[in-house]
PDB file of N, CA and C in Angstrom:
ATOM      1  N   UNK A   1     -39.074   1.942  33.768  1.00  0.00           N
ATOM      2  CA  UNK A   1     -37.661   2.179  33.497  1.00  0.00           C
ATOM      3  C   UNK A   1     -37.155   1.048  32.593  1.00  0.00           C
ATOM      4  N   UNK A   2     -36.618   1.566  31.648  1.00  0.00           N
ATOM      5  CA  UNK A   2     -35.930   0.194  30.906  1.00  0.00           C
ATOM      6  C   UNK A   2     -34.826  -0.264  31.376  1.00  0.00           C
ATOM      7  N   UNK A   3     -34.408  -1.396  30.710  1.00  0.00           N
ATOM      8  CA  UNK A   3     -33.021  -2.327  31.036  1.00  0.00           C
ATOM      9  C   UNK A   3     -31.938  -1.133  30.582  1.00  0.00           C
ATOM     10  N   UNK A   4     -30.864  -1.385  31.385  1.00  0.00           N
ATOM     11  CA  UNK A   4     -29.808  -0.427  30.578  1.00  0.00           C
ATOM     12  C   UNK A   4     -28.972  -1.520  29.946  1.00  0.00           C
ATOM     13  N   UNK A   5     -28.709  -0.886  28.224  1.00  0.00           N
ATOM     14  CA  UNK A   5     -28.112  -1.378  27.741  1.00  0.00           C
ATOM     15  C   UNK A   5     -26.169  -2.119  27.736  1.00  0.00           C
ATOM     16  N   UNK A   6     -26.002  -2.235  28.701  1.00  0.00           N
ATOM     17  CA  UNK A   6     -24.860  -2.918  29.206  1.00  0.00           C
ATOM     18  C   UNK A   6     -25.011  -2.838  30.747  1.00  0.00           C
ATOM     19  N   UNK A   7     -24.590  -4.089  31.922  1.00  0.00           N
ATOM     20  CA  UNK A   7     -25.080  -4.135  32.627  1.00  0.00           C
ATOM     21  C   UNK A   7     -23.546  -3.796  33.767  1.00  0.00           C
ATOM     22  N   UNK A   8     -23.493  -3.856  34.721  1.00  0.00           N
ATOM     23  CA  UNK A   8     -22.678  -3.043  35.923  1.00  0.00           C
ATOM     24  C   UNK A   8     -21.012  -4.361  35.472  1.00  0.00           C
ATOM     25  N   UNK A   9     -21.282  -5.905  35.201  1.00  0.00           N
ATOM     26  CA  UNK A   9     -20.266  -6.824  34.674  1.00  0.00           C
ATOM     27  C   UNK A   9     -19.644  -6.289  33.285  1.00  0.00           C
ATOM     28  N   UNK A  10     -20.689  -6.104  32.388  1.00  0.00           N
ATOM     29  CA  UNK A  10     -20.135  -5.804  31.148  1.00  0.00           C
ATOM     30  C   UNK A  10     -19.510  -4.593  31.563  1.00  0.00           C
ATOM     31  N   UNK A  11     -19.936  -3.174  31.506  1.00  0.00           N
ATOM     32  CA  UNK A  11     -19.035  -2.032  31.796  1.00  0.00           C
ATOM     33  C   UNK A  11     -17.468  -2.434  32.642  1.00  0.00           C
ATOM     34  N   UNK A  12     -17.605  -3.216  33.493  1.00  0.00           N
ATOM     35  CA  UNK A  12     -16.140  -3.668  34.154  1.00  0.00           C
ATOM     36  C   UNK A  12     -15.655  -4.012  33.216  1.00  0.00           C
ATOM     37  N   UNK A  13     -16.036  -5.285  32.397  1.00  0.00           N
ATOM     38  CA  UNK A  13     -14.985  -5.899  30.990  1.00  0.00           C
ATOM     39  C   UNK A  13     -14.825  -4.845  30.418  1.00  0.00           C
ATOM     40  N   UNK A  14     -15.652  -4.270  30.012  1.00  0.00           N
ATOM     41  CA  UNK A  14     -15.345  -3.433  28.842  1.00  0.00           C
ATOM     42  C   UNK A  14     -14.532  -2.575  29.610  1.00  0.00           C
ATOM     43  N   UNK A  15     -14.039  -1.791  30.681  1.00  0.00           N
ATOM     44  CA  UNK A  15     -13.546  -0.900  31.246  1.00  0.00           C
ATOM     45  C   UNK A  15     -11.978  -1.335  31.704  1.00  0.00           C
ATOM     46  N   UNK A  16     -11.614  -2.809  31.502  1.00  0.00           N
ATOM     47  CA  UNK A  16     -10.595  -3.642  31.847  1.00  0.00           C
ATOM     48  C   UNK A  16      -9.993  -3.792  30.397  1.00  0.00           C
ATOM     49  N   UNK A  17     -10.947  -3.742  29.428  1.00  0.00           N
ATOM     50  CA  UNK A  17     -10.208  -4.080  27.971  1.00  0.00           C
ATOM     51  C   UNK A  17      -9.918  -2.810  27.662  1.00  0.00           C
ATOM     52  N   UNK A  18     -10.208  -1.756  27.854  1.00  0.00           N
ATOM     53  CA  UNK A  18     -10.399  -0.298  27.174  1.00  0.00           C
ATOM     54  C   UNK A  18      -8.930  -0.134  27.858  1.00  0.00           C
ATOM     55  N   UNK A  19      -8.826  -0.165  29.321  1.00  0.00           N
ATOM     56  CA  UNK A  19      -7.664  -0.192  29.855  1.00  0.00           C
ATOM     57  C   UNK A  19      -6.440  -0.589  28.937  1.00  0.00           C
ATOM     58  N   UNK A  20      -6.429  -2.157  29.459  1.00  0.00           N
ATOM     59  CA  UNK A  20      -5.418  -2.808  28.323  1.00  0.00           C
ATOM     60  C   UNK A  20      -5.299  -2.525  27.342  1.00  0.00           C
ATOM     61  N   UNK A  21      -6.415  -1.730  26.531  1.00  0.00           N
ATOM     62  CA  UNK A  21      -5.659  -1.295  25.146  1.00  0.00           C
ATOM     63  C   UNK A  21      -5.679   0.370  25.161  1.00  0.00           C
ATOM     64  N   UNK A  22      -5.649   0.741  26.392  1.00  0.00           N
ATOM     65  CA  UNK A  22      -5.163   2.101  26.415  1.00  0.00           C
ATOM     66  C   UNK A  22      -5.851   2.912  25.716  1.00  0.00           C
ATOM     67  N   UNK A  23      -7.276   2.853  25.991  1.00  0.00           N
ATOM     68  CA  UNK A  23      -8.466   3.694  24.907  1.00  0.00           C
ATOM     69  C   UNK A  23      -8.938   4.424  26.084  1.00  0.00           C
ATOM     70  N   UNK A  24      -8.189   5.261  26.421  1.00  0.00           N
ATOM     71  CA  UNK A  24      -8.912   5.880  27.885  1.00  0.00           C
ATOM     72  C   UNK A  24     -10.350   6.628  27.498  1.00  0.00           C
ATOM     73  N   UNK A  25     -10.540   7.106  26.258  1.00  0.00           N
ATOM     74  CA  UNK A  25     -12.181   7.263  25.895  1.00  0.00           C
ATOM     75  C   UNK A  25     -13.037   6.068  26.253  1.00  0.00           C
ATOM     76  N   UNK A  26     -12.394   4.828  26.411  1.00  0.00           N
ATOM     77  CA  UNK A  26     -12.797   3.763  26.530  1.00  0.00           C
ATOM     78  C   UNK A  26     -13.532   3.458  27.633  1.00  0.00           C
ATOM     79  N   UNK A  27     -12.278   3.903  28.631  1.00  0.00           N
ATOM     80  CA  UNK A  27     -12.475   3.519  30.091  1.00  0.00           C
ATOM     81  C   UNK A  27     -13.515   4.527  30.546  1.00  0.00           C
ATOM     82  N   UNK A  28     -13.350   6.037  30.064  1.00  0.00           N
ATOM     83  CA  UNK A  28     -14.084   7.152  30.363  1.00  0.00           C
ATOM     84  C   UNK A  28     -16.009   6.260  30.159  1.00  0.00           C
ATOM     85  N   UNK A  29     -15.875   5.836  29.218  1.00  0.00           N
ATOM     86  CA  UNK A  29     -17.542   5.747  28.678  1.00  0.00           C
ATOM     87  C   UNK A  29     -17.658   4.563  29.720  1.00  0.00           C
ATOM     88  N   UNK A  30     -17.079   3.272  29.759  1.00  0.00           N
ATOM     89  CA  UNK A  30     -17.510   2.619  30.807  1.00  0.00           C
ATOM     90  C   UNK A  30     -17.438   3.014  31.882  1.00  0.00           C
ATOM     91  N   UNK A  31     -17.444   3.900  32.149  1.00  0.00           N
ATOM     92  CA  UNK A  31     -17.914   4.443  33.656  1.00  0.00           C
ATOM     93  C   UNK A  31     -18.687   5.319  33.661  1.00  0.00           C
ATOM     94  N   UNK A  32     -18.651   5.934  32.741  1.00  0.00           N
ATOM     95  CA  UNK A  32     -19.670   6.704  32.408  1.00  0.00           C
ATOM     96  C   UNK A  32     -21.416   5.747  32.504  1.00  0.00           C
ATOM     97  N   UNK A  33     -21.070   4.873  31.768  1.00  0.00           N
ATOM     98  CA  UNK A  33     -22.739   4.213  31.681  1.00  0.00           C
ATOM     99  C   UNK A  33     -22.673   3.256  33.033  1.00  0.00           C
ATOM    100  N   UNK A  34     -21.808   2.806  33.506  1.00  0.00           N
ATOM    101  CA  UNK A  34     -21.764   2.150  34.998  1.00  0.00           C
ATOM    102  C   UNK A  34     -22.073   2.910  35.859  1.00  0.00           C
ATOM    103  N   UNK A  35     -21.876   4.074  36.385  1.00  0.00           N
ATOM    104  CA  UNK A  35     -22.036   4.795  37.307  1.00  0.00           C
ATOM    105  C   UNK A  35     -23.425   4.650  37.858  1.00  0.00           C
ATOM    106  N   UNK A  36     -24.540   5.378  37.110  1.00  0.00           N
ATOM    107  CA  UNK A  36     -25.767   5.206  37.242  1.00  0.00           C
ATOM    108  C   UNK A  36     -26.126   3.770  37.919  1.00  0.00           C
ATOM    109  N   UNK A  37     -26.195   2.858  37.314  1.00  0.00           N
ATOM    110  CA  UNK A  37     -26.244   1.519  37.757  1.00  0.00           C
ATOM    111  C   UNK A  37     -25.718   1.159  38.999  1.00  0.00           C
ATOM    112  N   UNK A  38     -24.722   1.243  39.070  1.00  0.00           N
ATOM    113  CA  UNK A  38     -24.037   0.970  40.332  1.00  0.00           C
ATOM    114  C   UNK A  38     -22.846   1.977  40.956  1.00  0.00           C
ATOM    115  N   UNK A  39     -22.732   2.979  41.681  1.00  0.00           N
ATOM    116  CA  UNK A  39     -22.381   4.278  41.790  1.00  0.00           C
ATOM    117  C   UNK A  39     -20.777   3.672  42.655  1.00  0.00           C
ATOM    118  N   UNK A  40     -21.259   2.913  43.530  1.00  0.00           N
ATOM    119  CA  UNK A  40     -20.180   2.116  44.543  1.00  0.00           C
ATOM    120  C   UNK A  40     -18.937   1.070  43.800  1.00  0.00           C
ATOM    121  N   UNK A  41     -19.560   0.996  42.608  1.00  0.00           N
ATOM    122  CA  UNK A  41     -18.499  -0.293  42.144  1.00  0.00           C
ATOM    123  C   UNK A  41     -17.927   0.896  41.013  1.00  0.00           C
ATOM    124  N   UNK A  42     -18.381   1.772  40.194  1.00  0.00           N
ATOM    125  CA  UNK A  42     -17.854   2.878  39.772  1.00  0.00           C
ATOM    126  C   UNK A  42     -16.933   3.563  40.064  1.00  0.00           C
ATOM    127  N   UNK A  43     -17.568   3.869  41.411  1.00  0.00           N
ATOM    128  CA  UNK A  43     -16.143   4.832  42.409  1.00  0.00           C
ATOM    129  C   UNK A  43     -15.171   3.780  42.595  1.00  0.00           C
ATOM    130  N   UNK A  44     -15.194   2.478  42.855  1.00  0.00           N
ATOM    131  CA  UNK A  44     -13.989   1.804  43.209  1.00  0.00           C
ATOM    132  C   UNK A  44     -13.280   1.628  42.244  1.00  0.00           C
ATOM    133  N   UNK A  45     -13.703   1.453  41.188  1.00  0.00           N
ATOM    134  CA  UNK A  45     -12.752   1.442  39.496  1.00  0.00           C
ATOM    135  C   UNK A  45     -12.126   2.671  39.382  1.00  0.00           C
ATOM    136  N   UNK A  46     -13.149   3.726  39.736  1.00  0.00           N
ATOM    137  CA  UNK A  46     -12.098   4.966  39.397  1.00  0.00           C
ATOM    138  C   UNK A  46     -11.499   5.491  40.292  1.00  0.00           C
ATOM    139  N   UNK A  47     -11.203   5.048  41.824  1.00  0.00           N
ATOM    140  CA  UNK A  47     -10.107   5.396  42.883  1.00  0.00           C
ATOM    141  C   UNK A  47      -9.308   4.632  42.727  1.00  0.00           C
ATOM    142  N   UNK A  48      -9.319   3.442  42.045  1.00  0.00           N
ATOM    143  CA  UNK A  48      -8.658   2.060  41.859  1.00  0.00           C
ATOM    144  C   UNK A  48      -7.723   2.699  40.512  1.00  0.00           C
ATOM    145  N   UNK A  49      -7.995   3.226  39.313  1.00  0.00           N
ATOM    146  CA  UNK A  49      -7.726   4.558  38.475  1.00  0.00           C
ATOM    147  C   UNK A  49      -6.539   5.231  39.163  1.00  0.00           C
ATOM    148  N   UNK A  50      -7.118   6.171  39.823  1.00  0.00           N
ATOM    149  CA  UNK A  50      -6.286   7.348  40.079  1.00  0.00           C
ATOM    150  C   UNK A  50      -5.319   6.895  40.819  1.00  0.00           C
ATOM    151  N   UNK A  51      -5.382   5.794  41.854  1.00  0.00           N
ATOM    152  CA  UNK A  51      -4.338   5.044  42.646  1.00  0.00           C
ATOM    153  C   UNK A  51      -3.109   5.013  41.398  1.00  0.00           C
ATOM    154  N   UNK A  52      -3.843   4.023  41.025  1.00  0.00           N
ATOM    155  CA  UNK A  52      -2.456   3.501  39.611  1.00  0.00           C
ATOM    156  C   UNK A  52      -1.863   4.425  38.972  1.00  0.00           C
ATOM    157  N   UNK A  53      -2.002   5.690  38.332  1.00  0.00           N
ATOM    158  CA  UNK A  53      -1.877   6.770  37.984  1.00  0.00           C
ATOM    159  C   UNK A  53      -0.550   6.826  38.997  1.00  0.00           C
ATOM    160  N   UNK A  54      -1.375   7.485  40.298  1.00  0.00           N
ATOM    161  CA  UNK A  54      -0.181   8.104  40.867  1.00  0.00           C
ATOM    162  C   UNK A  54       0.621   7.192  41.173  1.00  0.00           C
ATOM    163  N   UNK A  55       0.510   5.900  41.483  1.00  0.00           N
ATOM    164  CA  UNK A  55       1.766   4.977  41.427  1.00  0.00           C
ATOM    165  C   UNK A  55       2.775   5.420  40.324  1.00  0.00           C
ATOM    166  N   UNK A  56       2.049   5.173  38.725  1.00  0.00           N
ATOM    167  CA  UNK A  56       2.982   5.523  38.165  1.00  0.00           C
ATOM    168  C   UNK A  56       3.851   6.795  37.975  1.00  0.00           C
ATOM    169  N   UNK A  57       2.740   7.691  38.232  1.00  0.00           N
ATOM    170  CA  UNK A  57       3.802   9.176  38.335  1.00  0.00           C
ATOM    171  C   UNK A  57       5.011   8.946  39.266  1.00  0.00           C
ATOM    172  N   UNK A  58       4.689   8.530  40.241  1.00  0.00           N
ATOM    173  CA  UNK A  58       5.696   8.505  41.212  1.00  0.00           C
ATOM    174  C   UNK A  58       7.262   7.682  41.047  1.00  0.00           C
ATOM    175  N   UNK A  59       6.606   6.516  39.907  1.00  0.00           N
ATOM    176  CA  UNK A  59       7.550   5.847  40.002  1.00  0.00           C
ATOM    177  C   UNK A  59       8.844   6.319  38.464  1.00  0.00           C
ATOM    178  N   UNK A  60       7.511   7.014  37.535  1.00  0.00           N
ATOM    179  CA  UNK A  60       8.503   7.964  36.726  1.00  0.00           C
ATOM    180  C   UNK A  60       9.164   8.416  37.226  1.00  0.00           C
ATOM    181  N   UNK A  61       9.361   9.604  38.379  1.00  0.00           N
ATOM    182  CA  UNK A  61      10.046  10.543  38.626  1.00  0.00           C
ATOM    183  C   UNK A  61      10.994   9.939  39.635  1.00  0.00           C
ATOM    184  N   UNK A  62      11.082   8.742  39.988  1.00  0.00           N
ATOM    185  CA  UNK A  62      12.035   7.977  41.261  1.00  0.00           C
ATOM    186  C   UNK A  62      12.789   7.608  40.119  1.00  0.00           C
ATOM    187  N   UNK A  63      14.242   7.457  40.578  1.00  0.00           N
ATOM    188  CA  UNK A  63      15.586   6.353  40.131  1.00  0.00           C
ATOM    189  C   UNK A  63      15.181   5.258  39.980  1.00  0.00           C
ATOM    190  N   UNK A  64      15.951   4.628  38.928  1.00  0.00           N
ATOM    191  CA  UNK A  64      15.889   3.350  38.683  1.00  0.00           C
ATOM    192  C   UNK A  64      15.944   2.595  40.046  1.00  0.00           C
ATOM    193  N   UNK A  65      15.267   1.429  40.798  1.00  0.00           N
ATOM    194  CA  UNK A  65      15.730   0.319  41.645  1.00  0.00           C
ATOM    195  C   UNK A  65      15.201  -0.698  40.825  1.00  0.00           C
ATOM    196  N   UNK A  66      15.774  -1.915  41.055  1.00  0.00           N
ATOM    197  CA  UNK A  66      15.658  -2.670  40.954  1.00  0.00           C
ATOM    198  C   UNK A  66      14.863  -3.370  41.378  1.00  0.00           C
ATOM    199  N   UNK A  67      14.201  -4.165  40.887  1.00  0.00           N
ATOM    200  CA  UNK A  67      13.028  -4.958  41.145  1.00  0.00           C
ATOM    201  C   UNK A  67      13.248  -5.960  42.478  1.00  0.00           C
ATOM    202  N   UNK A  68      11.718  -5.474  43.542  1.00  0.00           N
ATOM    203  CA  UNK A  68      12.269  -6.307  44.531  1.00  0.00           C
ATOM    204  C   UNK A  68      13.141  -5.599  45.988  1.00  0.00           C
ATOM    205  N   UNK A  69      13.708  -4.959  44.988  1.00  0.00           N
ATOM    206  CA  UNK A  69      14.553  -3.656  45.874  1.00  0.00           C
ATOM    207  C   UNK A  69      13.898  -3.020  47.128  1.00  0.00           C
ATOM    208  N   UNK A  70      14.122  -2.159  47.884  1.00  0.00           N
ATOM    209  CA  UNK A  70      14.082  -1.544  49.044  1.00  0.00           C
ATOM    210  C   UNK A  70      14.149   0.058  48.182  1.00  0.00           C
ATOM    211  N   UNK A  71      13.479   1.201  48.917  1.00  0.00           N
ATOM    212  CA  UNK A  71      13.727   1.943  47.728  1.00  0.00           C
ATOM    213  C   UNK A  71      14.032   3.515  49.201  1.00  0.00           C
ATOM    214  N   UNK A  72      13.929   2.185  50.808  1.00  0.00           N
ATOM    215  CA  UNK A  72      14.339   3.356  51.611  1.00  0.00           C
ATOM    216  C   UNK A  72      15.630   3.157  51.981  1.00  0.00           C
TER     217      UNK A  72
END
């Protein structure tokens, strides 16, 4: 079996920068080639993903509060 060409660390960077610059093809491929490698640290990036997601949906569709705020 050969080495895979980026290793389970690099795919995280690269999957943290792809993020930050909002290249979600980005994020897609680093997980894409991480998975294989390490299936467990994969899934946690991408439940770690979909978490944030729906944070933000949620917080689109809520009223403004204020930061800090109580929002019950």
């Amino acid at each position: 079996m050969s080495q895979p060409t980026f290793d389970a660390d690099t795919c995280e960077r690269i999957f943290h920068a792809a993020l930050a610059a909002r290249d979600f093809k980005g994020v897609e491929a680093a997980l894409t080639v991480m998975a294989p490698q390490d299936p467990h640290r994969a899934a946690l990036l991408f439940d770690t993903l979909k978490v944030g997601l729906a944070i933000a949906e949620e917080r689109r569709g809520a009223p403004n509060v204020p930061s800090g705020a109580s929002r019950d």
